[in-house]
Every structure is written in C-alpha cells, then in structure tokens.
Protein backbone atom coordinates (compact mmCIF):
# COMPACT_ATOMS: atom_id res chain seq x y z
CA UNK A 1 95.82 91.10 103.41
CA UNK A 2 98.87 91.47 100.86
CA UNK A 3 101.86 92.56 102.85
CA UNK A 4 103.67 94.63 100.15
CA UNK A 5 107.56 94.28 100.80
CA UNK A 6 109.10 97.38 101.03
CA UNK A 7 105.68 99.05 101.93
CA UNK A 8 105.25 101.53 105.09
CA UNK A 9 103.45 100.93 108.21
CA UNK A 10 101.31 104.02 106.86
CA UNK A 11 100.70 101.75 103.67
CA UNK A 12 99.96 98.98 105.75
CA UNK A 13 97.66 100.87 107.93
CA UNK A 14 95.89 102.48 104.33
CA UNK A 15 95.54 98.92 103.49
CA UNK A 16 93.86 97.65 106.04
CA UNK A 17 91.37 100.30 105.71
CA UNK A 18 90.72 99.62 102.28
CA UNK A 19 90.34 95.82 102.92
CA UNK A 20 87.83 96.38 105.58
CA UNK A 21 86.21 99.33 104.06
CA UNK A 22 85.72 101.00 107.80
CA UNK A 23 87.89 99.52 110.60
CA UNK A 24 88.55 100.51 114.37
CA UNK A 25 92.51 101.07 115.35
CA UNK A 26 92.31 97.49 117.21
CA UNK A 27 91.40 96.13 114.08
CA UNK A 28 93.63 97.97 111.51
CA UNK A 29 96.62 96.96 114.06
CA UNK A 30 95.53 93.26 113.64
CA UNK A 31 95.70 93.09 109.86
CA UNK A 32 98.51 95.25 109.31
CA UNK A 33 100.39 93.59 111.90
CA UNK A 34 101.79 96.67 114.22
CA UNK A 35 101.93 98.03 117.54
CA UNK A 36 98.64 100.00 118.51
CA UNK A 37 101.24 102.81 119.05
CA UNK A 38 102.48 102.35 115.57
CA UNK A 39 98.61 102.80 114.42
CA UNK A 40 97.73 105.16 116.48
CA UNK A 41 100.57 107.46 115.38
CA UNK A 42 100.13 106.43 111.75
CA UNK A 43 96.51 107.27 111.93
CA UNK A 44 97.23 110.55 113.33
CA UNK A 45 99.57 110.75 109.85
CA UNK A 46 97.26 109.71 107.59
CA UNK A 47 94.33 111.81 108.83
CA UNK A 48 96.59 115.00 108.61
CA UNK A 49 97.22 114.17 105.09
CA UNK A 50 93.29 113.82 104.13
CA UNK A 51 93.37 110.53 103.54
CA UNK A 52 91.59 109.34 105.93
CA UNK A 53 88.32 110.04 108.22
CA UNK A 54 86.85 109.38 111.28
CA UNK A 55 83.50 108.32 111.48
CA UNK A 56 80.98 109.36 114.88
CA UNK A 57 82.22 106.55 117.74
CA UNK A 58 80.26 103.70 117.82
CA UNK A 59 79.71 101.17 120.45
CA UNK A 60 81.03 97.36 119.98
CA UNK A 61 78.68 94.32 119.03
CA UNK A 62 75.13 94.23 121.18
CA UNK A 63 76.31 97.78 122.19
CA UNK A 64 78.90 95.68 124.31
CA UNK A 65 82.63 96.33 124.59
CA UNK A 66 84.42 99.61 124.81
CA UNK A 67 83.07 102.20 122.13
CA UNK A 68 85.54 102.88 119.12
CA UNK A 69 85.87 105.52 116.43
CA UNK A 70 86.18 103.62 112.48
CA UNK A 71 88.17 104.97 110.03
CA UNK A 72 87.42 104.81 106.66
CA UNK A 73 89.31 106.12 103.26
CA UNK A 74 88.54 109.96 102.38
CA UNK A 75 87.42 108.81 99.09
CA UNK A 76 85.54 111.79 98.33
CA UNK A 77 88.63 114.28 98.74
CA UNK A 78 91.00 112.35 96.35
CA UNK A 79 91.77 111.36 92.95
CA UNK A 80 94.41 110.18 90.46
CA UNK A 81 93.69 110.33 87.14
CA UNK A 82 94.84 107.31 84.88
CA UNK A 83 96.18 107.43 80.85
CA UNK A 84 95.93 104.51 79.08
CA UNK A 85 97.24 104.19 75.62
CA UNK A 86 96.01 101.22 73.51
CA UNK A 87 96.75 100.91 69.73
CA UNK A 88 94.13 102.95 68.50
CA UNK A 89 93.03 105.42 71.50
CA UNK A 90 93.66 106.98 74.91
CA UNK A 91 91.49 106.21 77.55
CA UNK A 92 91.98 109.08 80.40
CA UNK A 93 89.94 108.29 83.37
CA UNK A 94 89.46 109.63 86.99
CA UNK A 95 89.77 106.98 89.75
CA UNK A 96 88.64 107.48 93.52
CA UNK A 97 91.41 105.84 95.91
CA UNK A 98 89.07 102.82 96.32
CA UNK A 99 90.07 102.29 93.11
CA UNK A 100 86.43 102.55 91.38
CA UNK A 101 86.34 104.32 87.89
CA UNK A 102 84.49 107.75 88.75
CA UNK A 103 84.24 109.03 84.88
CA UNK A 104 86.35 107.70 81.03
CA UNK A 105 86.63 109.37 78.06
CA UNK A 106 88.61 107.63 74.77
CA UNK A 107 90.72 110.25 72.78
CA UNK A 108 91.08 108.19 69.03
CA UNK A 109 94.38 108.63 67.94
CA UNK A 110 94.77 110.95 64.81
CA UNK A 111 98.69 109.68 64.51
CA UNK A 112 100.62 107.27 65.52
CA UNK A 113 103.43 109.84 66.23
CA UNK A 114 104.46 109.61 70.06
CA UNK A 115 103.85 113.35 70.60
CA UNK A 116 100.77 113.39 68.85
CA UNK A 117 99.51 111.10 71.19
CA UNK A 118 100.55 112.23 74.66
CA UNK A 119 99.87 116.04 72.90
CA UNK A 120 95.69 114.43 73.03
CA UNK A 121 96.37 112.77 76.40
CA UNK A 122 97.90 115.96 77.59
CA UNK A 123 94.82 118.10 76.87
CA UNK A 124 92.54 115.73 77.73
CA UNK A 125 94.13 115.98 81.64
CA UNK A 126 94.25 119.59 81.89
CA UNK A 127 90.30 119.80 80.84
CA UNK A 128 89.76 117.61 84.09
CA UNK A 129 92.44 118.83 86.46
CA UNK A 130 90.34 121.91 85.62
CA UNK A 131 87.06 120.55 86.32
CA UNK A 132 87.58 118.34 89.30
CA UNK A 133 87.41 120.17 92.84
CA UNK A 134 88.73 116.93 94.81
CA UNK A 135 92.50 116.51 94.86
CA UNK A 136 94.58 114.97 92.20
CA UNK A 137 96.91 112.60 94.17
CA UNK A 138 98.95 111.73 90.72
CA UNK A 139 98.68 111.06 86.72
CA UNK A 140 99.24 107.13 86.41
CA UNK A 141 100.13 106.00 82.43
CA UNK A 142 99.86 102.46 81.73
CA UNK A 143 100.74 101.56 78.02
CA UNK A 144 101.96 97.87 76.95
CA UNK A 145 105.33 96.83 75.46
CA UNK A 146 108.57 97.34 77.24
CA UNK A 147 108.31 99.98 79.88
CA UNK A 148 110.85 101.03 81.63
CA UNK A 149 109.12 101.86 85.19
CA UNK A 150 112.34 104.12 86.53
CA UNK A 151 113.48 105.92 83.43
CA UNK A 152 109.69 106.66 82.80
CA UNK A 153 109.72 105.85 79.07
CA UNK A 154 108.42 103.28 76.89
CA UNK A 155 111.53 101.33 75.68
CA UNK A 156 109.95 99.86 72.30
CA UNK A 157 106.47 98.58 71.71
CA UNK A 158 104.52 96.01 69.44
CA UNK A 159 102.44 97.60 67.59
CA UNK A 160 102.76 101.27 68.33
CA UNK A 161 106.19 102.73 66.73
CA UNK A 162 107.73 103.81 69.75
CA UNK A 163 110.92 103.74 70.82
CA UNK A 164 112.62 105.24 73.86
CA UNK A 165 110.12 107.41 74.83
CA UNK A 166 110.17 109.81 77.52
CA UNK A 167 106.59 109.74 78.24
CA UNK A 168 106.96 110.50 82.10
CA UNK A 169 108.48 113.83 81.18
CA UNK A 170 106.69 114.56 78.27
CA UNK A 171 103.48 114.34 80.46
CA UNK A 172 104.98 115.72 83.57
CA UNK A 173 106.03 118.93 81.83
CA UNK A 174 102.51 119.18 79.85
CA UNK A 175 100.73 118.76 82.95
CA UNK A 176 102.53 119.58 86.02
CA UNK A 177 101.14 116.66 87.84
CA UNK A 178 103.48 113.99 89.32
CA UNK A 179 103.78 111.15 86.56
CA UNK A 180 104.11 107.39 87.26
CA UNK A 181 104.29 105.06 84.00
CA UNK A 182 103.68 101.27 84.25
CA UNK A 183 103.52 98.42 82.04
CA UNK A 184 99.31 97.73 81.64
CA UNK A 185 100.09 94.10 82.90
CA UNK A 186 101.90 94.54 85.80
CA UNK A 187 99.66 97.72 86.82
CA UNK A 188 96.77 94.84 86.94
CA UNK A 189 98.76 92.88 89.04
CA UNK A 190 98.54 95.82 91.23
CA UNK A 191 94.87 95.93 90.95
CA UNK A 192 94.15 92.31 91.53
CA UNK A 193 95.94 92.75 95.09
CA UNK A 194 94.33 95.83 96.11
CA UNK A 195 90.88 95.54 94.54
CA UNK A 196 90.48 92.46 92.72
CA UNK A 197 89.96 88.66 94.12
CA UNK A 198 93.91 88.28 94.32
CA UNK A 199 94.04 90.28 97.80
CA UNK A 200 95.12 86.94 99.87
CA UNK A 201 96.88 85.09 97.10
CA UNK A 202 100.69 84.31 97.90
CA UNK A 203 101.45 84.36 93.97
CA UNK A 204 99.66 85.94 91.30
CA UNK A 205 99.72 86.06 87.60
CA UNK A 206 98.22 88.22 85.27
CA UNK A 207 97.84 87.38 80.93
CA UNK A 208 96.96 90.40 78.97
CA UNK A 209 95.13 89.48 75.95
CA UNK A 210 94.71 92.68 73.34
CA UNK A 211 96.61 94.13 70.35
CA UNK A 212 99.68 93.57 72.81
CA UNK A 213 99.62 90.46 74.55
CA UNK A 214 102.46 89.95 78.16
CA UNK A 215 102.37 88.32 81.47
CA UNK A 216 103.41 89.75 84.40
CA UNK A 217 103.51 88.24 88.06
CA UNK A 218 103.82 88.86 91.17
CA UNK A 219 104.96 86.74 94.23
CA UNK A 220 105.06 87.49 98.09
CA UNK A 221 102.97 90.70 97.31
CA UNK A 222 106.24 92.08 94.94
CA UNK A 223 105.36 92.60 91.12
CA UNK A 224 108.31 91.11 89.19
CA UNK A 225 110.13 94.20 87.23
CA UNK A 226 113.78 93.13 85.93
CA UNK A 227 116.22 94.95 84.73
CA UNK A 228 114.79 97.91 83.30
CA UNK A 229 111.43 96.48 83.34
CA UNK A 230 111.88 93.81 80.94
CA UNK A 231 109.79 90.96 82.63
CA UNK A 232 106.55 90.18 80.87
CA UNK A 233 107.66 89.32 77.23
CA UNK A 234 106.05 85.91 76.42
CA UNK A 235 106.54 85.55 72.18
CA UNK A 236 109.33 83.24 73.04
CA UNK A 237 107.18 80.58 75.38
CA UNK A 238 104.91 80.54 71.97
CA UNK A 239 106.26 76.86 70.46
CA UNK A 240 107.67 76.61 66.77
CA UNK A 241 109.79 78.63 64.80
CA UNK A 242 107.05 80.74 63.76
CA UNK A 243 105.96 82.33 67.16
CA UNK A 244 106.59 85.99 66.77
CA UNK A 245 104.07 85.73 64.03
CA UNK A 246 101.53 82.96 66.34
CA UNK A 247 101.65 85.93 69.17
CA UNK A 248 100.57 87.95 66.72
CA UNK A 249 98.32 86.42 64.86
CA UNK A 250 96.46 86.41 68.35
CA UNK A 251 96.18 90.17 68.74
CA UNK A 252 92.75 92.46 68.85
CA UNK A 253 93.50 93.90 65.54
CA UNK A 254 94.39 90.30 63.97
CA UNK A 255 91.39 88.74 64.66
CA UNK A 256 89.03 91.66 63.31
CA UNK A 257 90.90 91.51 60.08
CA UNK A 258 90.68 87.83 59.57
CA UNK A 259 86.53 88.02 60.22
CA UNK A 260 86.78 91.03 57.66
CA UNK A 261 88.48 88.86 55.47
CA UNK A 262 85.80 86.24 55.97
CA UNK A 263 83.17 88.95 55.49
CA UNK A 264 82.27 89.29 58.65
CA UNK A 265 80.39 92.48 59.57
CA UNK A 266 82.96 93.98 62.13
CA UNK A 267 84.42 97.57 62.07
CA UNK A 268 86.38 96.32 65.71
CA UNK A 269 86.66 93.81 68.29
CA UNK A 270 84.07 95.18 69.90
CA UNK A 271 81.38 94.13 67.14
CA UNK A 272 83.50 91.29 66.78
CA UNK A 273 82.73 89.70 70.34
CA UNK A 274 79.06 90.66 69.70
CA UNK A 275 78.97 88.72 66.48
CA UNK A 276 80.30 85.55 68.19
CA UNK A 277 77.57 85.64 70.31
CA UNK A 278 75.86 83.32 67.45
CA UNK A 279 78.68 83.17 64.57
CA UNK A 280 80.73 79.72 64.53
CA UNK A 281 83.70 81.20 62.52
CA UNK A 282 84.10 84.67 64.83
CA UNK A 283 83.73 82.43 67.73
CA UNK A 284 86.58 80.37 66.31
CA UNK A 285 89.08 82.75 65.81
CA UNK A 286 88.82 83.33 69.82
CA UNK A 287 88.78 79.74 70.28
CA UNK A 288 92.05 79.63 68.58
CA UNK A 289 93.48 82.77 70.20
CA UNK A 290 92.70 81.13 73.77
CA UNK A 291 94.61 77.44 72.55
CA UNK A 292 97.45 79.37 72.15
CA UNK A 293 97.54 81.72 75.04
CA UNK A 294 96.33 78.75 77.17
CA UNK A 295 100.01 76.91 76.32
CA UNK A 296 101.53 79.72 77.28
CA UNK A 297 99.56 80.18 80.92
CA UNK A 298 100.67 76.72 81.48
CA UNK A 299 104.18 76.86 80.79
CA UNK A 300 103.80 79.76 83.29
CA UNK A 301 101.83 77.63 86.23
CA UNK A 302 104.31 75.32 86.00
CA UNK A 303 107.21 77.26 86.57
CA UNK A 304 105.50 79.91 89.13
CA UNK A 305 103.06 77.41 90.45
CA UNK A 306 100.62 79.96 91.56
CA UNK A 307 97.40 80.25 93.28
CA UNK A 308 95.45 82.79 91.23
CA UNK A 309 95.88 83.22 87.25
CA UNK A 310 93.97 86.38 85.58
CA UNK A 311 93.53 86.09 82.43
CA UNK A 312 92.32 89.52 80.86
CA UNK A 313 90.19 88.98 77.57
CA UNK A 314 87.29 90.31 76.87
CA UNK A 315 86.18 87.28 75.11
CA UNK A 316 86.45 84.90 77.69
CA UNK A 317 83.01 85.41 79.40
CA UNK A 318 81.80 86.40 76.14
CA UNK A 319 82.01 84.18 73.48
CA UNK A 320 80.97 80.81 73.88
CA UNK A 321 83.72 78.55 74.62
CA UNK A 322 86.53 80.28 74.94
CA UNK A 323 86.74 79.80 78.95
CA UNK A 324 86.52 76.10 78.64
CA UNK A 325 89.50 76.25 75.99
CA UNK A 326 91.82 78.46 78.19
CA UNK A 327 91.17 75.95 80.92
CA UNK A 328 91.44 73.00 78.23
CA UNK A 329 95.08 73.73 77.41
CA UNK A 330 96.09 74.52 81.13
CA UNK A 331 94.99 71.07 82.04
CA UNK A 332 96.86 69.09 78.93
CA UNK A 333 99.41 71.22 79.10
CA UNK A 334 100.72 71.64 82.82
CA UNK A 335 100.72 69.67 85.75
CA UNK A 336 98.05 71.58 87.04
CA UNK A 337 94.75 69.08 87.48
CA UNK A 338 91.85 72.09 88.18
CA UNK A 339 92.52 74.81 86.39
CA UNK A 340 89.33 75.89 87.34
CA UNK A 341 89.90 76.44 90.83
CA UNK A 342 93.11 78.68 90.06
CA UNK A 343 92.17 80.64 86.58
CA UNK A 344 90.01 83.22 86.73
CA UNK A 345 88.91 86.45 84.31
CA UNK A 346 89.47 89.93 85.50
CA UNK A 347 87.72 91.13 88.14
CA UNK A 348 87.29 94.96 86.29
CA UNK A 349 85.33 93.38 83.64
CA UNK A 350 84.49 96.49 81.18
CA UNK A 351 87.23 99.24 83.03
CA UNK A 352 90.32 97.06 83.17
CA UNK A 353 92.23 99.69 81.19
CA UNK A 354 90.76 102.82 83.57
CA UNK A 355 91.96 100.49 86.46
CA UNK A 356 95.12 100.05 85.07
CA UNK A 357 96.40 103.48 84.32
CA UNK A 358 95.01 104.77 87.76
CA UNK A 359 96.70 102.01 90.02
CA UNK A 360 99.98 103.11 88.40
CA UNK A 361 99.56 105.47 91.01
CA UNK A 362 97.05 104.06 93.89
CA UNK A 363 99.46 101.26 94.20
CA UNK A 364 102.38 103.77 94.94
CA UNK A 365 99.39 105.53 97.34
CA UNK A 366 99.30 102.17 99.26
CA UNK A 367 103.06 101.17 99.20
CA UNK A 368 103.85 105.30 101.00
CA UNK A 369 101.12 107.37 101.03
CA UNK A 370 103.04 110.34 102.78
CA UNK A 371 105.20 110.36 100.25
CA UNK A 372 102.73 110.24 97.46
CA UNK A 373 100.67 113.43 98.87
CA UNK A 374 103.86 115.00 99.52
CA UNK A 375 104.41 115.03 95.54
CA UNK A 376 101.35 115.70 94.71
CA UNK A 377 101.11 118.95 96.75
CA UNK A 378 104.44 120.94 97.29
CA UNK A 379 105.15 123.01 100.30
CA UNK A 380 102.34 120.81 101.98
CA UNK A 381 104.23 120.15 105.46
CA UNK A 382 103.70 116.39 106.13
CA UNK A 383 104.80 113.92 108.99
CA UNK A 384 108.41 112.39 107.16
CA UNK A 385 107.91 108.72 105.55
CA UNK A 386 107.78 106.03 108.57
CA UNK A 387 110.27 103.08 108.31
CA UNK A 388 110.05 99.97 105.73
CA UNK A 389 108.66 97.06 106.79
C-alpha cells in the first residue's frame, strides 16, 4: 500500500480497506501500519461518519481462528461528483468512493468564455445533486494547463483562453458543494495509486496525451505540485527551437486537422482512432505523435528513474504501432533497457477523464476523510482529525 505523507491514520485505515476490498481490524492494522488501538478507535471514526460498514462476523480460514467482523467501504451511501473540462466539452460524472464511474454525461461547449463554461458545468451538477439520494462527499474539477491547486483557479491554459480563473469559487458559489480543482495529470497520479496498477510503486509518472499534453509525478506516495502548481509543463524537454509548435503539433485537435487536410473522413479524434484501425497515413500521424512524446518520457525516466510510467493516449492500444513506438524512443533515448516492464497505458481505459475530476476529491477522502465529510456536511458533529503520520 501507498503510504501518503501527510495522510491520517483514518486515511491510512480507509486505505487499507480499499486495497483489500473487505478486511478484519488485524488486517487493516497490518497494512496501514498502526496500533490495533489506533484502528480500533479509527474504525469507530470512520463508521460514525458512514464511511464505512461492518459486515455479519465471520469465522477465520477452515472455520479456525478467532471469528472477526470485515469492514468494507460504504460505497453505496457516498459520492463525489467530478467536472472535467476538455477543449471542446464538460464531462460531469458521479463516482462511488471505490472510485468506479457510476453515470457521465458531456456538456459541448457553446463558448469558449470561462463563465459560459462553468455556467453548463454548473447546471449540469445541480440536475444530479438533485437526483442522487446517496451523499455528495465533494465536486472535484480537473481541467489541464496551469492550475493553481490552493488559489483554486486555472492560472493560464493551452488551448482554452483562460487566464486566472477562479473556478473553485465560481463553482462553489453556483453549487454550494465543497470544490477541489486539480490539474487532470496530477489528479491521475492520484488515481493510479488508489485504483490503478501504481498502488505499490515507490515513483510514479503520469504523460497526458490530448489537446493539452503535461507530466506530472509523484514520488514516496507525494504528487509533485511547486510553487503554485507549476510542475507538469513539458514544451521545453521537446528538442529544437521549434518545440512550442512540435508540442503542439501533437495535440487531439492537430492531428484531426492534418487527416482532414489529407481528406480523411474524421469529424474528431474519435473517428480518427477508428480510421487507423486500417489507414497507413491516420496511423502515422499517431506514430509521429508517440516519437515525440516518447523523447520526452525518457528524458523524464532518466531524471526520476521510476518504476511505473502511464502514459494516457487513447491511441496507444488502439492504433497499430503506436505502443511499440512509445517504447521505441524510451529505449534509444534513456538509459532505460525494458521499457516494457516499466511503461504502461492507463488503467481507466475509456473514463480516464470521469476518474480524474472525481479523485480531485477521493484522493483528499483518503489523505483525511473526517475532514472531508466534515465539509461536505456542516453542523455534522464528527470525531476531530487524528494526527499526521
């Protein structure tokens, strides 16, 4: 199990359940590494705040051993619901706090404007906070660019023409649900340690591959933020004088107007990854996208040296040969020998944007989950957040 620094012994014990899927105390004290005492008072916690249950006690292996009582995640109580704003729509989603994808719905953007856009995302919310009878544990926006994770506002963006906006309170106010905004990358790194095959890895790095393409990483279980957020920009690792326009020459919205230029029948990348299911030159454009991206994941593994690489692009289990290119350039171009036993594609193939925007908030569930139901319902009298550990 990730230990998350700065987390709670309550997160630690939420963790363990959620690795295990049920676990007795004995066992939840072994993973998380406390005192039964600890985990026997932070059960008590947890189970006050409905988050978790107790299932009937059961007897140990054989019917052996002394009989125990597993506790398991009150999935079916609580929710977050996750914004995602991409170039061209808002995905708004409702996540369990397993982290599975319980319903989506994409709001096209009419405008470009920054309050037309949360204005859709806004009303899209309050039709499901209105439909939903489980509780709402948070509203988690993930957007790419430079986010600025404590001021809650998008700093500036590539292809989107904000700047400095207060999206946190914007939403907040529209709302009235507690707001969390994260970079989309780093939010995955999030996900890859709670739900995704990254759980046990020591360092972890995550390549975002769409109309805005960052890094973000994460090592010792801590998501690298910077000053104001700032970690994840990646034009500059692009070689030559011309790599603002190489980065972009790689995004979503490039590539589908470079097939339409070649007359390819594409409205969006969408039909463009089905048409490279047999076309050479759609195919090649991702080819190319994936030689360039590929230089920049091994400038990366060289200087992070880690043991699990994400790559998130759609294309790269579905168009012939761009897998074998990512892991092409890794190997020429870093000292890493198998590339294939460290790079690896998402592991929410076809909901990595739902994930994203709703572990803006799981992962704050998992750091100090009193705290997060404390926000989420006001007055609610709770047992006070347990020490760091």
């Amino acid at each position: 199990m990730t230990v998350v620094a700065g987390g709670s012994s309550a997160g630690a014990v939420l963790r363990a359940v959620l690795e295990q899927g049920t676990a007795p105390r004995s066992e939840i004290a072994r993973l998380a590494g406390l005192s039964p005492a600890t985990v026997t008072a932070q059960v008590r916690a947890l189970r006050t705040a409905g988050l978790l249950t107790e299932l009937p006690e059961t007897a140990g292996p054989a019917g052996m051993g002394r009989p125990h009582s597993p506790l398991m995640l009150n999935v079916a109580g609580n929710v977050v619901i996750g914004v995602h704003i991409a170039a061209e729509h808002t995905t708004v989603a409702v996540l369990d706090i397993a982290g599975a994808v319980r319903l989506s719905h994409r709001v096209p953007h009419i405008s470009l404007d920054p309050d037309a856009i949360l204005a859709a995302a806004a009303a899209e919310v309050c039709r499901l906070r209105g439909e939903l009878t489980e509780r709402i544990l948070g509203l988690g926006v993930a957007i790419g660019g430079w986010v600025d994770t404590s001021a809650g506002a998008v700093v500036g963006h590539g292809t989107l023409p904000w700047r400095n906006v207060a999206v946190r309170r914007y939403l907040s106010d529209e709302t009235g649900l507690p707001v969390t905004l994260d970079s989309h990358t780093r939010a995955l790194v999030h996900a890859e340690q709670l739900f995704g095959n990254a759980r046990d890895a020591a360092a972890t790095v995550v390549l975002f591959a769409g109309n805005v393409i960052d890094v973000a990483f994460a090592v010792h279980g801590r998501v690298h933020y910077g000053p104001r957020s700032a970690a994840g920009a990646i034009t500059r690792l692009v070689a030559g004088e011309s790599a603002e326009s190489a980065l972009a020459d790689c995004a979503d919205r490039a590539l589908v107007a470079r097939a339409q230029r070649a007359s390819l029948p594409v409205r969006g990348l969408r039909d463009l990854i089905e048409v490279a299911g047999w076309d050479e030159t759609a195919q090649a454009l991702f080819v190319e996208r994936a030689t360039v991206l590929g230089r920049v994941i091994a400038v990366v593994i060289d200087l992070l040296d880690p043991d699990a690489v994400v790559i998130v692009d759609p294309a790269l289990v579905r168009v012939p040969g761009v897998r074998a290119t990512y892991l092409d350039a890794v190997r020429r171009y870093s000292a890493c020998e198998r590339p294939e036993e460290v790079v690896a594609g998402s592991s929410f193939l076809g909901h990595a944007l739902e994930t994203a925007a709703g572990t803006v908030v799981l992962q704050q569930l998992f750091t100090d989950p009193l705290a997060v139901v404390t926000a989420a319902v006001p007055g609610e009298v709770l047992p006070p957040s347990d020490a760091r550990l």
